[in-house]
Protein backbone atom coordinates (compact mmCIF):
# COMPACT_ATOMS: atom_id res chain seq x y z
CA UNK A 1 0.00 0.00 0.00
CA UNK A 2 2.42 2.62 0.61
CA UNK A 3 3.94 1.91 -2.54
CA UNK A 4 0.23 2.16 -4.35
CA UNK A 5 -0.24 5.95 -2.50
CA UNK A 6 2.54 7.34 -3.95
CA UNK A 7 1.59 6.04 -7.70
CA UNK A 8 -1.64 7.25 -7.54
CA UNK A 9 -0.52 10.71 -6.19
CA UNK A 10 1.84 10.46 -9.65
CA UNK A 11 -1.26 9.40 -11.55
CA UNK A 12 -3.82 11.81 -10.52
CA UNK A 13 -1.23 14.87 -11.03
CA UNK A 14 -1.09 13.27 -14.85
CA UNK A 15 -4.67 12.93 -15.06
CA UNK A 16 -5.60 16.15 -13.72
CA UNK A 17 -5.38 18.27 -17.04
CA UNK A 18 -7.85 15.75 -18.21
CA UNK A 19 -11.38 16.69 -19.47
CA UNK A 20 -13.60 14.44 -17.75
CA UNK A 21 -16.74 16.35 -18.81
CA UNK A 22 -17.79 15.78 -22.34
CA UNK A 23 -17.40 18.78 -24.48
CA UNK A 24 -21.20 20.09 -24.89
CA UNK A 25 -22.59 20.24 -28.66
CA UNK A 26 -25.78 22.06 -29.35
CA UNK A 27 -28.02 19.24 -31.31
CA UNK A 28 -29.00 19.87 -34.41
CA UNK A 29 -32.24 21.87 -35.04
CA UNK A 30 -34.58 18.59 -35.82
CA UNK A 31 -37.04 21.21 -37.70
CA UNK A 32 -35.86 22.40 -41.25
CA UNK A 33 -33.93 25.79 -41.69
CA UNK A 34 -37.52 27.54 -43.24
CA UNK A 35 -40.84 27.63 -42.36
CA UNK A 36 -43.18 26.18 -44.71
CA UNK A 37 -44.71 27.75 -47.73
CA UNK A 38 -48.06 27.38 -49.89
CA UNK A 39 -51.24 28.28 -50.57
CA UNK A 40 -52.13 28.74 -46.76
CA UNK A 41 -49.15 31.01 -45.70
CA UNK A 42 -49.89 33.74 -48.44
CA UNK A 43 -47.19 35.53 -50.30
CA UNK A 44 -44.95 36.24 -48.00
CA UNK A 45 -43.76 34.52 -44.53
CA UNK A 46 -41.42 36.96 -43.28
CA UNK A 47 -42.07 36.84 -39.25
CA UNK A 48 -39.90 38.78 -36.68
CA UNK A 49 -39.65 39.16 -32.68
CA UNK A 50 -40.44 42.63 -31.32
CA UNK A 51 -40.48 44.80 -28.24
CA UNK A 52 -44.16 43.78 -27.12
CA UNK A 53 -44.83 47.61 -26.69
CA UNK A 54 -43.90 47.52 -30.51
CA UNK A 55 -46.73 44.98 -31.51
CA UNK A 56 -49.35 46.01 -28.48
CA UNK A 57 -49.22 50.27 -29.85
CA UNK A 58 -52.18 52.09 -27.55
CA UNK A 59 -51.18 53.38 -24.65
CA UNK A 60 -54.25 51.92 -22.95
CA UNK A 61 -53.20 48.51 -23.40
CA UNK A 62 -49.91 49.72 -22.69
CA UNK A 63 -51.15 50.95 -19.30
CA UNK A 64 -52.85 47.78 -18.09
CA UNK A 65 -49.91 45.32 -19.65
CA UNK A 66 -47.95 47.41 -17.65
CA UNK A 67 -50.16 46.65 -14.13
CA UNK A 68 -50.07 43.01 -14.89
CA UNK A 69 -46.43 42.76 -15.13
CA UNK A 70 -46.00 44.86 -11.40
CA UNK A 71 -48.92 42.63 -9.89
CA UNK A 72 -48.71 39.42 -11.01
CA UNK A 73 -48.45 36.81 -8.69
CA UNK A 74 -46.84 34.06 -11.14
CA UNK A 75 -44.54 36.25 -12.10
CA UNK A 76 -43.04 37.13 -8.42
CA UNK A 77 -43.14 33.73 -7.75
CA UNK A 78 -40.89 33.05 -10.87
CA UNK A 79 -38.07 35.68 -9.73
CA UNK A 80 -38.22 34.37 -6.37
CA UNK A 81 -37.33 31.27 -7.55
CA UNK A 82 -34.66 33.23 -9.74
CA UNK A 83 -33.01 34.59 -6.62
CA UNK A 84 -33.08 31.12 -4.90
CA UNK A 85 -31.73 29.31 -7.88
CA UNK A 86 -29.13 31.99 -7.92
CA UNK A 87 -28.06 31.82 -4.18
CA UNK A 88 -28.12 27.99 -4.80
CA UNK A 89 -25.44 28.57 -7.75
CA UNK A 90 -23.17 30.89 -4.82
CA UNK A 91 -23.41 27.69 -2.52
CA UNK A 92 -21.92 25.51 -4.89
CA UNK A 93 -19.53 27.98 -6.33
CA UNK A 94 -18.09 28.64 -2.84
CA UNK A 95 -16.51 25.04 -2.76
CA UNK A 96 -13.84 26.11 -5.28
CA UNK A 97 -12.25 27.90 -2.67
CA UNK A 98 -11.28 27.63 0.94
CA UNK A 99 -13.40 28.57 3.91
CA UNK A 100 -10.75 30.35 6.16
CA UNK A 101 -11.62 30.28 9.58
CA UNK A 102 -10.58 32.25 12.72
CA UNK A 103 -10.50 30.58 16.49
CA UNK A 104 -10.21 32.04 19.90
CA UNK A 105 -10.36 29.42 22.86
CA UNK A 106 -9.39 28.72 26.27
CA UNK A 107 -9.98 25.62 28.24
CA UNK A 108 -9.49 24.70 31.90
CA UNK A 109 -9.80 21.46 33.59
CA UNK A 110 -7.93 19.19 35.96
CA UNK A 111 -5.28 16.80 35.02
CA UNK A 112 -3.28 14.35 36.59
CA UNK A 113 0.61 15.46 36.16
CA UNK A 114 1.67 11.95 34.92
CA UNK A 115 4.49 11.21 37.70
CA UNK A 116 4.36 8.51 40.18
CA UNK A 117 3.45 9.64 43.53
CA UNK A 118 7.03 9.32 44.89
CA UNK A 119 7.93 11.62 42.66
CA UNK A 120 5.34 14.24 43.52
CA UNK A 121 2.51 13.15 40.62
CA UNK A 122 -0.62 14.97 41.95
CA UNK A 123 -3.71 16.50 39.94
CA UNK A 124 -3.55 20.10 39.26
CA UNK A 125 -5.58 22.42 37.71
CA UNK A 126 -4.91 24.20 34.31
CA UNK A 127 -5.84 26.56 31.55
CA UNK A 128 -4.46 26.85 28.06
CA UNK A 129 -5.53 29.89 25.80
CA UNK A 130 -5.14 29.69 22.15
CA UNK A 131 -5.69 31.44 18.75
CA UNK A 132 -5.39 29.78 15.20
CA UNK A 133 -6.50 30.73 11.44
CA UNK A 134 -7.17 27.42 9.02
CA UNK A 135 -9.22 25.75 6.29
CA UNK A 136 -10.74 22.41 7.16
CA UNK A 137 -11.39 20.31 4.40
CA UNK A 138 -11.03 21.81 1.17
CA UNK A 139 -10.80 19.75 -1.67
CA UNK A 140 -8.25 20.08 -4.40
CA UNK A 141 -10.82 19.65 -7.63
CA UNK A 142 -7.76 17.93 -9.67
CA UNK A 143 -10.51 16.12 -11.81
CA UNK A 144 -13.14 18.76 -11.99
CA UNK A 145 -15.80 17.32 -9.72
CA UNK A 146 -16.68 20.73 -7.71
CA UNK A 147 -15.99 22.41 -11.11
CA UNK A 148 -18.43 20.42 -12.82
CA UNK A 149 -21.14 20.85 -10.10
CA UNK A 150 -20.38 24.52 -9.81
CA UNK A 151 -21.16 24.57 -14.14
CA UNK A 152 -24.14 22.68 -13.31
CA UNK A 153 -25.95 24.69 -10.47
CA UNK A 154 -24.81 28.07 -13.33
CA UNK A 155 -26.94 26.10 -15.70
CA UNK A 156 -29.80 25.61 -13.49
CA UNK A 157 -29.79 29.20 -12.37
CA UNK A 158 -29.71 30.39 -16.34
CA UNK A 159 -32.80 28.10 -16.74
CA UNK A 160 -35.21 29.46 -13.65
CA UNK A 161 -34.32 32.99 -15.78
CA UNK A 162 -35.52 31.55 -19.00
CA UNK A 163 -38.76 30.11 -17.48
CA UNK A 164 -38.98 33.80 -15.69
CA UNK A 165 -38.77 35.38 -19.15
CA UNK A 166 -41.36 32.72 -20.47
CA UNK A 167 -43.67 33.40 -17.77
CA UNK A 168 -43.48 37.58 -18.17
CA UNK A 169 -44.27 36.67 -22.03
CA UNK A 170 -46.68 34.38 -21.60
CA UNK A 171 -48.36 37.01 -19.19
CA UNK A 172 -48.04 39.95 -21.64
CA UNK A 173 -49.62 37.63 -24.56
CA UNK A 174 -52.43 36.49 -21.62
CA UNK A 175 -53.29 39.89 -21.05
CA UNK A 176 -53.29 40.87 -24.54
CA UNK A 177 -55.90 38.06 -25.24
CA UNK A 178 -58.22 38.31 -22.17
CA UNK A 179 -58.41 42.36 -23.47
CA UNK A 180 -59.03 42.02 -27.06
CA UNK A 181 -61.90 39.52 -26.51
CA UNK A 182 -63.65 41.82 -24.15
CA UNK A 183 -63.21 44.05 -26.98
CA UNK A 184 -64.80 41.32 -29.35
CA UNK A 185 -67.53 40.67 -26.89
CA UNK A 186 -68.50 44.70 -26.20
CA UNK A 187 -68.72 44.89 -29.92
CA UNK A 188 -71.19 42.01 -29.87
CA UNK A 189 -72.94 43.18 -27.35
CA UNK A 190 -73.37 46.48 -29.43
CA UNK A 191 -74.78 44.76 -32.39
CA UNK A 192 -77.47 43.05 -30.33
CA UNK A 193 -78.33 46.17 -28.74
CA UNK A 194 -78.76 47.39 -32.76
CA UNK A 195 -80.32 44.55 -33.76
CA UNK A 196 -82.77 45.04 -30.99
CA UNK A 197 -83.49 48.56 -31.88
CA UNK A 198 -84.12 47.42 -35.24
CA UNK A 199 -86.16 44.28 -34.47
CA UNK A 200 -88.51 46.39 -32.14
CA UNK A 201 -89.05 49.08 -35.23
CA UNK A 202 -90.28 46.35 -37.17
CA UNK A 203 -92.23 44.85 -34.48
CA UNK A 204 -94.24 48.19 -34.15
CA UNK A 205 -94.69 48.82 -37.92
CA UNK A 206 -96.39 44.81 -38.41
CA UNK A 207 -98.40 45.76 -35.33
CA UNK A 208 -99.49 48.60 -37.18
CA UNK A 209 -99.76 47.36 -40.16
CA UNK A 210 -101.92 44.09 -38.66
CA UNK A 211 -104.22 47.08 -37.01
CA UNK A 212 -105.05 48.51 -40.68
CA UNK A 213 -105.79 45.37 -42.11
CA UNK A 214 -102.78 45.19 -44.34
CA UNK A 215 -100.73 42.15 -42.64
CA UNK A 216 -101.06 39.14 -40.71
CA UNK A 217 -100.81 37.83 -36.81
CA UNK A 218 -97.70 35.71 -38.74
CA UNK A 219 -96.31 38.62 -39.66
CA UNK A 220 -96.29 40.40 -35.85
CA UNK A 221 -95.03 36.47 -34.73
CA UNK A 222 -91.99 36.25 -36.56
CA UNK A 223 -91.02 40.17 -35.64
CA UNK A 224 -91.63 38.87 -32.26
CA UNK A 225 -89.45 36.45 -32.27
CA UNK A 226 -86.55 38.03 -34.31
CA UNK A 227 -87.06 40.99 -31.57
CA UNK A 228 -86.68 38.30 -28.48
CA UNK A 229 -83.51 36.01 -29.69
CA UNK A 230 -82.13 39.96 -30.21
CA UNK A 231 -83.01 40.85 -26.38
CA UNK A 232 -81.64 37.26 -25.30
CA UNK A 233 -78.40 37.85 -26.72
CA UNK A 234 -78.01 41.36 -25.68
CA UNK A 235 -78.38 39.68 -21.38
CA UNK A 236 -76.16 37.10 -22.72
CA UNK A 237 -73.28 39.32 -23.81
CA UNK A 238 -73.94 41.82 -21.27
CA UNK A 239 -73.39 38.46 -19.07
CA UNK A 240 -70.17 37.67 -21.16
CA UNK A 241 -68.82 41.08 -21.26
CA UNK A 242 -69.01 41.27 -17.39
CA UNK A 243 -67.42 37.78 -17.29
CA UNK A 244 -64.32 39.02 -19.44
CA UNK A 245 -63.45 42.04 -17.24
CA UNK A 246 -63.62 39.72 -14.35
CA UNK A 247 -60.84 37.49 -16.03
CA UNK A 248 -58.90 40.17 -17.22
CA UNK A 249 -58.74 41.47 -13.38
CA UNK A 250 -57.86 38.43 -12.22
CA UNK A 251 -54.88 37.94 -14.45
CA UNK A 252 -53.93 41.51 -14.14
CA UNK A 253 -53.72 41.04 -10.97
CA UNK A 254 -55.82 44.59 -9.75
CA UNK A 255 -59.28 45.87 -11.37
CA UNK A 256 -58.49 47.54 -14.97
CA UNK A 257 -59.52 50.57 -14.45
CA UNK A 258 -63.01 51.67 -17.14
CA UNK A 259 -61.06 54.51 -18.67
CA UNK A 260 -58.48 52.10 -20.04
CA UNK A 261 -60.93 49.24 -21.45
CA UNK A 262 -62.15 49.23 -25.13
CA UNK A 263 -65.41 49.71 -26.22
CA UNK A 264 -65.44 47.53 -29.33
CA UNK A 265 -63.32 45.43 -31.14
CA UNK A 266 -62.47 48.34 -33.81
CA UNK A 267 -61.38 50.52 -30.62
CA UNK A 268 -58.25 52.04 -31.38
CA UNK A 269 -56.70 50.78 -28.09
CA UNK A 270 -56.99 47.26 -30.08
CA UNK A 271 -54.73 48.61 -32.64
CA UNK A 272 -51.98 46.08 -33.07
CA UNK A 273 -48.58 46.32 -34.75
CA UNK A 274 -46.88 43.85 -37.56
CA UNK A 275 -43.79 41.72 -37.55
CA UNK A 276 -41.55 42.69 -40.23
CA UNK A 277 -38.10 41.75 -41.28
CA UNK A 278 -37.72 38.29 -42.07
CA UNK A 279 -36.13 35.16 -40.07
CA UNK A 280 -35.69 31.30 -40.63
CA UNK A 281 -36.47 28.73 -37.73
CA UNK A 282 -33.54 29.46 -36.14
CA UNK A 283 -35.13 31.96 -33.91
CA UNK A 284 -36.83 29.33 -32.50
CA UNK A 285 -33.18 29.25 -29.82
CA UNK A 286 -34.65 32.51 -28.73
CA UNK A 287 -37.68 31.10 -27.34
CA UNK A 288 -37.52 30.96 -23.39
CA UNK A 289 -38.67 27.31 -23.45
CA UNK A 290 -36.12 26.24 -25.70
CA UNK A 291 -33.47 27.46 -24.13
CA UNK A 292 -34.58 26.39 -20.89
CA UNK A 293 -33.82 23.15 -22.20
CA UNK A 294 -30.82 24.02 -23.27
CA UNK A 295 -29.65 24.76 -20.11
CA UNK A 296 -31.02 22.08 -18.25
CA UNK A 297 -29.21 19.97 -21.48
CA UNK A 298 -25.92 21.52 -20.17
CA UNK A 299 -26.58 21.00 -16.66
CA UNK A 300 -27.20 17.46 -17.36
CA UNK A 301 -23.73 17.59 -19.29
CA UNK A 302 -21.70 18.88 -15.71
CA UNK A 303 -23.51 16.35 -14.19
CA UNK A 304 -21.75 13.41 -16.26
CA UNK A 305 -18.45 15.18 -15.19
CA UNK A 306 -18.85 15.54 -11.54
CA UNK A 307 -19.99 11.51 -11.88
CA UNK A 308 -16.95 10.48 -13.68
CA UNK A 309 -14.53 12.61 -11.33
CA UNK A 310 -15.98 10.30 -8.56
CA UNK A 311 -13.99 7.60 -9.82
CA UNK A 312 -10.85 8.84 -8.82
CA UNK A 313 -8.87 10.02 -5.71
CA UNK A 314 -9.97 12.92 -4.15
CA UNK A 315 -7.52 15.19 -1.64
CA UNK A 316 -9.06 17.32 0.73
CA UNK A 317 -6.88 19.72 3.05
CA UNK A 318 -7.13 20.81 6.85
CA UNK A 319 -4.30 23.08 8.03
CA UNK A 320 -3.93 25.73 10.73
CA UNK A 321 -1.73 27.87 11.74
CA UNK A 322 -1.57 30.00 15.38
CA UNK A 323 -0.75 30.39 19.07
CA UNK A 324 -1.03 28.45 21.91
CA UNK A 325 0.22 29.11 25.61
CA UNK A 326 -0.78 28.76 29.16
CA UNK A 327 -1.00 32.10 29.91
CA UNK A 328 -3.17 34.67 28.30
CA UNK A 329 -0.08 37.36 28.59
CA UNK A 330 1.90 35.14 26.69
CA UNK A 331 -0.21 33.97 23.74
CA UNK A 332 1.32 36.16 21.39
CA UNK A 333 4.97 35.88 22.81
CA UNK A 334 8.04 34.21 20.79
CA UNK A 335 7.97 30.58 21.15
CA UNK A 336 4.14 30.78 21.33
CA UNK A 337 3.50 29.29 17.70
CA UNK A 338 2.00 26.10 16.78
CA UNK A 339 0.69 24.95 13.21
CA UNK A 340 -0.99 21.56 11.84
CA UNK A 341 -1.27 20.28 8.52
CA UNK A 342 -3.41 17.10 7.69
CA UNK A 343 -3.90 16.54 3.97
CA UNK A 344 -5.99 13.43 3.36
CA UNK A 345 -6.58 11.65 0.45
CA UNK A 346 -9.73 9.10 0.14
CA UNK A 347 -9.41 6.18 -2.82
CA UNK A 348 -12.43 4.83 -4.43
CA UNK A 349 -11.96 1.14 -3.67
CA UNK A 350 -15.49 -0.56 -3.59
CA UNK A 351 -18.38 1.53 -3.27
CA UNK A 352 -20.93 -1.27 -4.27
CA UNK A 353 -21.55 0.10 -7.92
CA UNK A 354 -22.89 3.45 -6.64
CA UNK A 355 -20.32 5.88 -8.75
CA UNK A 356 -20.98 3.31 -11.80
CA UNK A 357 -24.82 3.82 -11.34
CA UNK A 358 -24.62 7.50 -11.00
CA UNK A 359 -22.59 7.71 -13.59
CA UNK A 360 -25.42 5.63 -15.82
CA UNK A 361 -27.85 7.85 -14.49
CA UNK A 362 -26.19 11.20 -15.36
CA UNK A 363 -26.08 9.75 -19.12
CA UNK A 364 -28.95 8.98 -19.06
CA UNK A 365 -30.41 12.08 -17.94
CA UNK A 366 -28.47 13.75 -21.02
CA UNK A 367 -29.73 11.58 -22.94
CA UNK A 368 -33.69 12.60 -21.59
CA UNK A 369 -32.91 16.35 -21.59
CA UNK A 370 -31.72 15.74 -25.56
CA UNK A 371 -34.48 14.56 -26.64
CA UNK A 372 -36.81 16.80 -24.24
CA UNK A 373 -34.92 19.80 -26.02
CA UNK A 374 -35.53 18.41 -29.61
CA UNK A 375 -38.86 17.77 -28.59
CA UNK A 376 -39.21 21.74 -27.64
CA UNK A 377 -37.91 22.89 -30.70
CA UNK A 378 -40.20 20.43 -32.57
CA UNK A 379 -43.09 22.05 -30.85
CA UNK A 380 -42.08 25.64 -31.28
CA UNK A 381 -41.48 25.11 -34.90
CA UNK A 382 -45.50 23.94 -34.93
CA UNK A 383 -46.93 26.53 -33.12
CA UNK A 384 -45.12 28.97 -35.08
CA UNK A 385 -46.37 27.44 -38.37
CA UNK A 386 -49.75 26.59 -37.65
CA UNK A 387 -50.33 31.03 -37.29
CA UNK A 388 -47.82 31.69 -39.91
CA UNK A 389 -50.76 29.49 -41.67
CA UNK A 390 -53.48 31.14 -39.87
CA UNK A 391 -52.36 34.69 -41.01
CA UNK A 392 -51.52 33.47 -44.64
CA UNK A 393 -55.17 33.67 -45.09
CA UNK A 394 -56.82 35.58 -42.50
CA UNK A 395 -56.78 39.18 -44.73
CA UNK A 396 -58.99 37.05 -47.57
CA UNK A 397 -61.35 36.04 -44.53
CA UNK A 398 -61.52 39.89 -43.46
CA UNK A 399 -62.59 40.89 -46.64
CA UNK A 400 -64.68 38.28 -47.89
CA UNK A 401 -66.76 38.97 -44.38
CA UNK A 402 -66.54 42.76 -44.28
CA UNK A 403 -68.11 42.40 -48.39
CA UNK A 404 -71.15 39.48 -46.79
CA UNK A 405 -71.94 42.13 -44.27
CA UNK A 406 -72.02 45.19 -46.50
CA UNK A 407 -74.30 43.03 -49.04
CA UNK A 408 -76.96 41.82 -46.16
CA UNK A 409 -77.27 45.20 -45.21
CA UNK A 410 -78.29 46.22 -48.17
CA UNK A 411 -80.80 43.11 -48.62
CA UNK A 412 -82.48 44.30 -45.38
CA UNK A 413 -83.10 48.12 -46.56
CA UNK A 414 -84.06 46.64 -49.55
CA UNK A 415 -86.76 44.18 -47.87
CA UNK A 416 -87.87 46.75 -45.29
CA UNK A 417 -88.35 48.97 -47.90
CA UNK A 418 -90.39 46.68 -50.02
CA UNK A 419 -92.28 45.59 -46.81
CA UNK A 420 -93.14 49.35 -45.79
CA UNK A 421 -95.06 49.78 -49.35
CA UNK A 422 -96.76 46.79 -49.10
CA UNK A 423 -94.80 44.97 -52.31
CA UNK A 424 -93.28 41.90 -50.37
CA UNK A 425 -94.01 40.03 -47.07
CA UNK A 426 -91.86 40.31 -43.75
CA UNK A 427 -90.59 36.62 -44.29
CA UNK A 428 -87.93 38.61 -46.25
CA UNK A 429 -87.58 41.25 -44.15
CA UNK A 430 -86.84 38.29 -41.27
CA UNK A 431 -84.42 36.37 -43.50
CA UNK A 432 -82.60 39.65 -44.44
CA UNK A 433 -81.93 40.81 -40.76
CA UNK A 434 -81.46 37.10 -39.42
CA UNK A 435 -78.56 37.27 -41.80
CA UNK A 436 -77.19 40.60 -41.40
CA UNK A 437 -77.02 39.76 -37.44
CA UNK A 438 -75.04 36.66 -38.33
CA UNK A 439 -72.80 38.25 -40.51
CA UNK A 440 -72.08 41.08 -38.47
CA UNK A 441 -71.47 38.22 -35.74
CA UNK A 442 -69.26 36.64 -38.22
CA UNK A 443 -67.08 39.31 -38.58
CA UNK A 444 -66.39 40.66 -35.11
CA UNK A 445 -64.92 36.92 -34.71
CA UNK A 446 -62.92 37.26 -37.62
CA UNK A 447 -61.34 40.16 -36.40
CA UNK A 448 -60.63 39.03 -33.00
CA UNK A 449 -58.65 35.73 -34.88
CA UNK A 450 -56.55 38.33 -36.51
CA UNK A 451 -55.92 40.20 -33.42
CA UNK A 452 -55.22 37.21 -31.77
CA UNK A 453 -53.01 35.96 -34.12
CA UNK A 454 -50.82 38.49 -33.69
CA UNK A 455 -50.50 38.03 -30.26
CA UNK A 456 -50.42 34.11 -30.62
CA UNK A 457 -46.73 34.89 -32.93
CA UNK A 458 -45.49 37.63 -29.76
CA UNK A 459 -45.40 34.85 -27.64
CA UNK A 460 -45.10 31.66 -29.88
CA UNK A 461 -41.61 33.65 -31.35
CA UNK A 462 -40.33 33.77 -28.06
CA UNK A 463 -41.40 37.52 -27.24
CA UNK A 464 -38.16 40.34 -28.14
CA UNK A 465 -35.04 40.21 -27.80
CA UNK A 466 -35.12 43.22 -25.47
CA UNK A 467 -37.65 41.04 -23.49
CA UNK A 468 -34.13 39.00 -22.11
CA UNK A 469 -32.65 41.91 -20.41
């Protein structure tokens, strides 16, 4: 054996420059370099991340994005656990260096003197005062275990500040959503209200018209009935619309105040901006969840390191240095000095197959955060396409629905007309504002999708790059 100590002593000082933690390699993007084209994406797929007080413009929305991102209660609890994972990282980090301590001490107690009795050996009393400054156990990382774990606790703490930046954009976008359909839902709240005005004109004229003789109790039915489905869905939205500001409160986090909601779904303060500028998949790395995983991948890589450094000697060092003497007057006279110096070195011999198994399950863990990173990126790359696809097509829809309402109002001043003289029955008149109503309907949700859709590719892009500072 004490031939063995000093060979491995010569071993581990050859051994030390060696890089027992696998150089880390981003994996290939498993998505391809552009995102896809065709008839559903439009002419152009150009998509870029902005400042989300570049895509959300009023300063309304502005204003309550802003009291969401002081209040929210997710998002303190995500920079709390920022600052934890970051004090975690400083515990780890502190083992690459030595804890210096300084002692003070006396001690008194009775001892015997050690001589036989003939000689005068009796117990006496005694004190002893010292002083000393020393490290106790710090270990010499010659095969970069506490390196390694130091890399990995970084990585962990870089991760907790990618989820935080996920969970402010994911807030923003929330927000954003919550607002614009109370927006969709005043404006449809607005066309019942209309449609009820309308319904209850008509109403009147049949009942006048059934009074002079010139129309039938079928004719006062149906306006009736167009005039109560109107009054049912203005208490339903007026239901709905309460219901939204309740949820946008809630994930504001305070009551929005009324001067800062919109009134309809064409309000200005719904006013959205555009992405230019153009950018392949690889912005996808940008995305907080992405590179979450990244750096949980990399923490995963440390981890392999510290596990193969545990296969080899470790030397840990306790040393002191200080004064010692019987006398407190004295403690810091010549001749007064003592020191100690205990290196120790601890061989892996047989540990039962626990550093083989934590080895195993280090790789293996790299080998689940891989493919939990592809995985991400995978999903991104959908979610990104599938509004890229959404808002290929989505100015066609606005048009197509702003022409279908423009043509059934016409068909219902047409039929009313035609009613009023006499020249056609209220059937028509019926039909014509059943579908106007339904168009108008139509398109109020068509808008909100394309409002929505711009806020669905904020946050599915990964917010702005001035969101990460």
């Amino acid at each position: 054996m004490t031939r063995l100590i000093p060979g491995l002593l010569l071993a581990s000082t050859l051994l030390a420059g060696c890089a027992l933690e696998p150089a880390y390699h981003r994996p290939a993007l498993p998505v391809p370099a552009q995102w896809p084209t065709g008839p559903a994406y439009g002419d152009s797929t150009q998509v870029a991340v902005a400042d989300w007080r570049d895509v959300f413009l009023d300063p309304k929305l502005q204003a309550v994005i802003g009291q969401a991102l002081a209040n929210s209660r997710d998002l303190r609890v995500a920079i709390a656990q920022i600052q934890a994972s970051r004090a975690q990282y400083h515990v780890q980090r502190a083992d690459l260096f030595p804890t210096i301590d300084a002692k003070a001490g006396v001690s008194t107690g009775r001892q015997y003197t050690g001589l036989p009795p003939i000689l005068g050996g009796a117990y006496q009393n005694g004190t002893t005062y010292s002083t000393s400054v020393g490290t106790t156990a710090y270990e010499l990382d010659l095969f970069g275990r506490v390196g390694s774990l130091t890399k990995a606790a970084l990585q962990t703490y870089l991760a907790t500040e990618e989820a935080r930046r996920g969970a402010q954009i994911t807030l923003v976008a929330e927000v954003a959503s919550d607002y614009l359909t109370y927006a969709a839902d005043a404006s449809l709240l607005q066309v019942s209200m209309a449609t009820v005005t309308s319904a209850r004109a008509n109403y009147e004229l049949a009942q006048r018209r059934l009074t002079g003789g010139i129309a039938s109790q079928l004719d006062v039915s149906n306006a009736e009935t167009i005039l109560d489905q109107a009054q049912d869905n203005v208490a339903r939205y007026t239901t709905q619309v309460a219901q939204d500001k309740n949820a946008l409160d809630l994930v504001v986090g305070a009551p929005v105040a009324p001067e800062n909601l919109p009134t309809g779904v064409d309000d200005p303060a719904t006013r959205l901006g555009a992405a230019p500028d153009a950018l392949d998949s690889s912005v996808l790395l940008l995305r907080p969840d992405v590179a979450e995983a990244e750096h949980t991948l990399r923490s995963a890589n440390a981890d392999i390191g510290a596990a193969r450094a545990a296969f080899f000697p470790s030397i840990s060092l306790t040393g002191s240095g200080g004064t010692e003497s019987a006398s407190l007057s004295n403690l810091f006279s010549r001749g007064a000095g003592v020191w100690s110096f205990a290196p120790t070195i601890t061989l892996p011999i047989f540990a039962g197959g626990a550093n083989r198994a934590n080895l195993d399950y280090a790789k293996a863990e790299d080998r689940i955060d891989v493919a939990q990173y592809e995985k991400a990126v995978q999903t991104a790359f959908r979610e990104v396409a599938d509004a890229l696809a959404q808002r290929g097509t989505i100015a066609e829809r606005l048009r197509a629905q702003r022409a279908q309402v423009a043509a059934a109002a016409q068909s219902l001043r047409l039929a009313e007309a035609l009613y009023a003289r006499g020249s056609d029955s209220y059937l028509d008149v019926l039909t014509a504002q059943r579908t106007l109503y339904s168009a108008q309907q139509s398109l109020i949700a068509v808008q909100l999708i394309e409002q929505t859709n711009t806020v669905t590719l904020y946050k599915v892009l990964g917010g702005a790059l001035s969101d990460r500072k």
